[in-house]
C-alpha atoms as a PDB file:
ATOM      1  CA  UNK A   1     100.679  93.868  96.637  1.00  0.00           C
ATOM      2  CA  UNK A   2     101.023  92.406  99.771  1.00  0.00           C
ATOM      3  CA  UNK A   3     100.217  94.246 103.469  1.00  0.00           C
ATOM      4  CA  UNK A   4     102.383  93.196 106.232  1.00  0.00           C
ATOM      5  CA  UNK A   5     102.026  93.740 109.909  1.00  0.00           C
ATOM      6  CA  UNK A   6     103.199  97.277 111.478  1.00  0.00           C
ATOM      7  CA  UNK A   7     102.891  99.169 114.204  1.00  0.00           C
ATOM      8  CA  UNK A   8     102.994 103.104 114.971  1.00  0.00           C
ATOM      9  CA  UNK A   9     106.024 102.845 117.167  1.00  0.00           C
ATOM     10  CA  UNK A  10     108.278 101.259 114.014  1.00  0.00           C
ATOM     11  CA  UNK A  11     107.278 104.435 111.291  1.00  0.00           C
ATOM     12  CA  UNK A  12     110.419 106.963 111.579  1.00  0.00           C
ATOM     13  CA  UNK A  13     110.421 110.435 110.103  1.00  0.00           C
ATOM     14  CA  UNK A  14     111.778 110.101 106.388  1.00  0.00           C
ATOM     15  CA  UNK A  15     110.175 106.407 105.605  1.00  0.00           C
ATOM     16  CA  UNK A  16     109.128 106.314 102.224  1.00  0.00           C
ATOM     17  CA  UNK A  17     106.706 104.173 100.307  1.00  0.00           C
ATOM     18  CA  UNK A  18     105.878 104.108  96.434  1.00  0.00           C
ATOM     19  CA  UNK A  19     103.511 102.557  93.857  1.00  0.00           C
ATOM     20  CA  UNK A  20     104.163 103.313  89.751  1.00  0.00           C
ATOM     21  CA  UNK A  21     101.396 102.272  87.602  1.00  0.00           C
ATOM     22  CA  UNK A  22     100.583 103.274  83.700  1.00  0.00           C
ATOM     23  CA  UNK A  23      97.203 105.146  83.048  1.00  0.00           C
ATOM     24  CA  UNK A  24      95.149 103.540  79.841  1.00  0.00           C
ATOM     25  CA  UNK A  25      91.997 104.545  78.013  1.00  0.00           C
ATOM     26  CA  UNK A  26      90.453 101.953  80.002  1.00  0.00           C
ATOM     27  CA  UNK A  27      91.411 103.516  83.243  1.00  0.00           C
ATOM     28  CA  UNK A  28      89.811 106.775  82.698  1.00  0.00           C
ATOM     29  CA  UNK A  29      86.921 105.189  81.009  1.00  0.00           C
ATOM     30  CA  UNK A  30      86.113 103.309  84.684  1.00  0.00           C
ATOM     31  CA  UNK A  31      87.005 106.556  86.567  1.00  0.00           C
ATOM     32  CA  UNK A  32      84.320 109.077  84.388  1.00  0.00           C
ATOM     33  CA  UNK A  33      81.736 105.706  84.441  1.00  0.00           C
ATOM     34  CA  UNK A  34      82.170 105.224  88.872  1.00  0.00           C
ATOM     35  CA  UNK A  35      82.782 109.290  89.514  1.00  0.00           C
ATOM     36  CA  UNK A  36      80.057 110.375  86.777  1.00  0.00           C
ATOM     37  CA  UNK A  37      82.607 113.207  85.624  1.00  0.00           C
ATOM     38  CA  UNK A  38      82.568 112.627  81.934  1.00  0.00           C
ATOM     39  CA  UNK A  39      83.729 115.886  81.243  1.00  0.00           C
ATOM     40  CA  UNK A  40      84.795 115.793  77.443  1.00  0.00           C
ATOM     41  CA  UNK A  41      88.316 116.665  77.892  1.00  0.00           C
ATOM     42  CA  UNK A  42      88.643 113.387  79.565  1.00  0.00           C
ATOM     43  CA  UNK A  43      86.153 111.541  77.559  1.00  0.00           C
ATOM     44  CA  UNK A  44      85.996 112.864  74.021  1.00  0.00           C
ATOM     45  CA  UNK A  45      88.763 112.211  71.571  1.00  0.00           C
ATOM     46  CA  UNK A  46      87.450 115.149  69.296  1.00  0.00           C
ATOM     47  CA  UNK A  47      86.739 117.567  71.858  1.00  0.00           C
ATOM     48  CA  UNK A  48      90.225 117.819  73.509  1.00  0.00           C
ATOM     49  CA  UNK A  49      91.893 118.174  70.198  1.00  0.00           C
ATOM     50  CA  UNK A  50      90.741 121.569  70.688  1.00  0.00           C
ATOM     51  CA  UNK A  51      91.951 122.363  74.244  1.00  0.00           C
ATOM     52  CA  UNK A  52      95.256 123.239  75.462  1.00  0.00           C
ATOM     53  CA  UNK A  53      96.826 119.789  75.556  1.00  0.00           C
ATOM     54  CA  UNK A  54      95.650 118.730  72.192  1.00  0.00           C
ATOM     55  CA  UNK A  55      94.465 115.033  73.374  1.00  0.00           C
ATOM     56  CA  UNK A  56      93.158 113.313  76.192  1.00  0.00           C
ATOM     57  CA  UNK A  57      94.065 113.970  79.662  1.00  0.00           C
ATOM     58  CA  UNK A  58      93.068 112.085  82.614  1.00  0.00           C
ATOM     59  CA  UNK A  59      91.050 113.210  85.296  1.00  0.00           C
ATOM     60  CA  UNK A  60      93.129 114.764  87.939  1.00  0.00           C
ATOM     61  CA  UNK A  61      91.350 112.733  91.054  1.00  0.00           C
ATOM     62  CA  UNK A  62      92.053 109.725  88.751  1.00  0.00           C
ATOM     63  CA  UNK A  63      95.538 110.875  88.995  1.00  0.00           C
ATOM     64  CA  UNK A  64      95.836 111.713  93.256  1.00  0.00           C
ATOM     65  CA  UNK A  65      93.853 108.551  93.631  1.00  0.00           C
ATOM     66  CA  UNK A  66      97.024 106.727  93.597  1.00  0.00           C
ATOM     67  CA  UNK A  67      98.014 108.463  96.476  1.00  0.00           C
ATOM     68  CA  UNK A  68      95.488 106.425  98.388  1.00  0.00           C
ATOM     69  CA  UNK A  69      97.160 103.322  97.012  1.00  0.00           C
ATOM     70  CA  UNK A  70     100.415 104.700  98.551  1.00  0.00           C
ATOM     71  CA  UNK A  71      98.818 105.160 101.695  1.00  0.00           C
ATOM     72  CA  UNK A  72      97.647 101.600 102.286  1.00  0.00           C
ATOM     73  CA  UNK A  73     100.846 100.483 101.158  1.00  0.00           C
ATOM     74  CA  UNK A  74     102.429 102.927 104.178  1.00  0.00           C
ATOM     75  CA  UNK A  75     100.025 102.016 106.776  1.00  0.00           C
ATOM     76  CA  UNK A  76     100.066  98.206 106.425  1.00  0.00           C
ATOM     77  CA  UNK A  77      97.778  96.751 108.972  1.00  0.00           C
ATOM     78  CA  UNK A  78      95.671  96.989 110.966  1.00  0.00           C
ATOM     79  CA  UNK A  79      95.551  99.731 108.649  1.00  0.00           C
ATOM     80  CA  UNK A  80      94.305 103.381 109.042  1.00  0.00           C
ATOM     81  CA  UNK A  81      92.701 106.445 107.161  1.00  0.00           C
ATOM     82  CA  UNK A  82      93.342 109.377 105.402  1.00  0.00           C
ATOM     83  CA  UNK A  83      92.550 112.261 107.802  1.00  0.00           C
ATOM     84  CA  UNK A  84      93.482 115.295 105.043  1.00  0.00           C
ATOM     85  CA  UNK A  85      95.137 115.534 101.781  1.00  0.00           C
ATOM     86  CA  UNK A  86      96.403 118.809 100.011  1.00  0.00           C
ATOM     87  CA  UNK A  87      96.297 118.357  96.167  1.00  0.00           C
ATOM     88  CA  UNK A  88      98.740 121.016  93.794  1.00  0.00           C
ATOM     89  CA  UNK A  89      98.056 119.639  90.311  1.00  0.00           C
ATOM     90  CA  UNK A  90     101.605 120.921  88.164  1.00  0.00           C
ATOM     91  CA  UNK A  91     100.904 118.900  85.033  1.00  0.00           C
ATOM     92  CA  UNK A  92      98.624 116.924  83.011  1.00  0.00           C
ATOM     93  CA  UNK A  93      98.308 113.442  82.647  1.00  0.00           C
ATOM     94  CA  UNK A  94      97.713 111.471  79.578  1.00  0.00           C
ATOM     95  CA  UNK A  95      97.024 107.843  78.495  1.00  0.00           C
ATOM     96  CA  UNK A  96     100.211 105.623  77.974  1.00  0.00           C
ATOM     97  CA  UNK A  97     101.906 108.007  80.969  1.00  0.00           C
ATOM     98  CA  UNK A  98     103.714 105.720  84.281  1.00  0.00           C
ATOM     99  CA  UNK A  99     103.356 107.581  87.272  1.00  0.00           C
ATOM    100  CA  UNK A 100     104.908 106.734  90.396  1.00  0.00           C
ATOM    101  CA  UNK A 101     103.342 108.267  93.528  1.00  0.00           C
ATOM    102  CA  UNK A 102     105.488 108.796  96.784  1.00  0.00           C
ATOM    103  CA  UNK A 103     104.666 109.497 100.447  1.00  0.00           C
ATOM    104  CA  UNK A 104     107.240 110.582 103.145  1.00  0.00           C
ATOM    105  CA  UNK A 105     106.872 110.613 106.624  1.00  0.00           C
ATOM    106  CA  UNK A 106     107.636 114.063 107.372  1.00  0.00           C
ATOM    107  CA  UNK A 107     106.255 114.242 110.778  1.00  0.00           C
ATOM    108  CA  UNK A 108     104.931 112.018 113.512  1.00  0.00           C
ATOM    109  CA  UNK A 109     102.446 112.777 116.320  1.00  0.00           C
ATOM    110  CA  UNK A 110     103.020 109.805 118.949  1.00  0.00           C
ATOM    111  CA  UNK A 111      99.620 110.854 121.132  1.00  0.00           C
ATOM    112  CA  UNK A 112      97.488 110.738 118.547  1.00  0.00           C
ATOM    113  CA  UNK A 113      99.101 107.940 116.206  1.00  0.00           C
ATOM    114  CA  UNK A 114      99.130 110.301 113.514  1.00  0.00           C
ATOM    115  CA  UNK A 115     101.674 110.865 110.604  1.00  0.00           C
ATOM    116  CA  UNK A 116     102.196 114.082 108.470  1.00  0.00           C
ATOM    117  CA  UNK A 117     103.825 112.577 105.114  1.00  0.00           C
ATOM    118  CA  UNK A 118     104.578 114.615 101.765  1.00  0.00           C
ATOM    119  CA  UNK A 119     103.053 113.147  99.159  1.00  0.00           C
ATOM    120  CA  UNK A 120     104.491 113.555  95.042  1.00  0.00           C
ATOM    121  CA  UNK A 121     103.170 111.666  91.777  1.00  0.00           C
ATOM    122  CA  UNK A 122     106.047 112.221  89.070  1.00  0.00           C
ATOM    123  CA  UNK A 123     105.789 111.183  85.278  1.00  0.00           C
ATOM    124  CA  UNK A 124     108.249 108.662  83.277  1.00  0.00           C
ATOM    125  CA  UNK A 125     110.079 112.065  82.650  1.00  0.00           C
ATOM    126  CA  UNK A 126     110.289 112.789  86.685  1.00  0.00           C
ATOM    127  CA  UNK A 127     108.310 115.900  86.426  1.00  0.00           C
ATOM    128  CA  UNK A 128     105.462 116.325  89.056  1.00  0.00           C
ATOM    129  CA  UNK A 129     102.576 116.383  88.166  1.00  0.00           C
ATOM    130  CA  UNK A 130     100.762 116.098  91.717  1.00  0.00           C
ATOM    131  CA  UNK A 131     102.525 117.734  94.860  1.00  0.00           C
ATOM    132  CA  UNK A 132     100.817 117.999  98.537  1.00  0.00           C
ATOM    133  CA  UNK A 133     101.008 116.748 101.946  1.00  0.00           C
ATOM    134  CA  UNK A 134      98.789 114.445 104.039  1.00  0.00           C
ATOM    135  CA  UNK A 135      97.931 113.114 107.240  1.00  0.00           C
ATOM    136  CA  UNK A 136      97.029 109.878 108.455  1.00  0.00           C
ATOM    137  CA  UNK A 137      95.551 108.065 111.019  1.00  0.00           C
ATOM    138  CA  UNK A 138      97.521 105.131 112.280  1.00  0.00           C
ATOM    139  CA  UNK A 139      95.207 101.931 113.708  1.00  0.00           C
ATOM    140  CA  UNK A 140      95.861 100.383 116.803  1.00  0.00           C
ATOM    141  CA  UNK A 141      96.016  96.605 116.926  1.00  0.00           C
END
């Protein structure tokens, strides 16, 4: 992953930036260990045999975090930050899954170096699983 130079003025309503990556045990593992949530659904093999999905499923902030990957990517540098982020969780995640997470640059707001993107994290299937919309803070140089 590499972060290139880019400036406010070059974003244009409809760029688009991705990152896919494959969730493993060892992913969620980290996640319940650095957020503290080791809710047993996540955690406990045994325990989420009984629930809905029948096995594991990752946390869902383990899940949107990639959206923050995808926003770096966007932003380049000098960078930025996340000013908001809507989360609609559609479906669970489980270990062994690839999920690509997308932002679009729906909107831009040129006084404040701001951008309104639409943010989606699909499975290997193409089903969403995460749906929202974000905005970001662009940096000056």
């Amino acid at each position: 992953m590499s972060y290139e130079a880019k400036s406010f003025e070059e974003f244009r309503v409809g760029d688009t930036t991705t990152f896919s990556k494959t969730i493993t045990e060892a992913d969620i593992l980290l996640f319940a260990a650095v957020s503290g949530d080791n809710y047993p659904l996540h955690v406990d093999a045994e325990y989420a045999k009984t629930t809905r999905f029948g096995r594991r499923a990752a946390h869902g902030m383990l899940t949107a975090s990639l959206l923050s990957t995808v926003v770096g990517l966007m932003l380049q540098t000098p960078g930025g930050i996340y000013v908001e982020q809507s989360l609609r969780f559609r479906r669970p995640v489980f270990i062994g899954d690839t999920l690509t997470a997308t932002a679009v640059v729906t909107e831009l707001f040129a006084a404040q170096r701001r951008l309104r993107i639409r943010t989606t994290i699909v499975n290997q299937h193409g089903k969403a699983v995460v749906e929202g919309d974000g905005l970001i803070q662009k940096d000056e140089r």
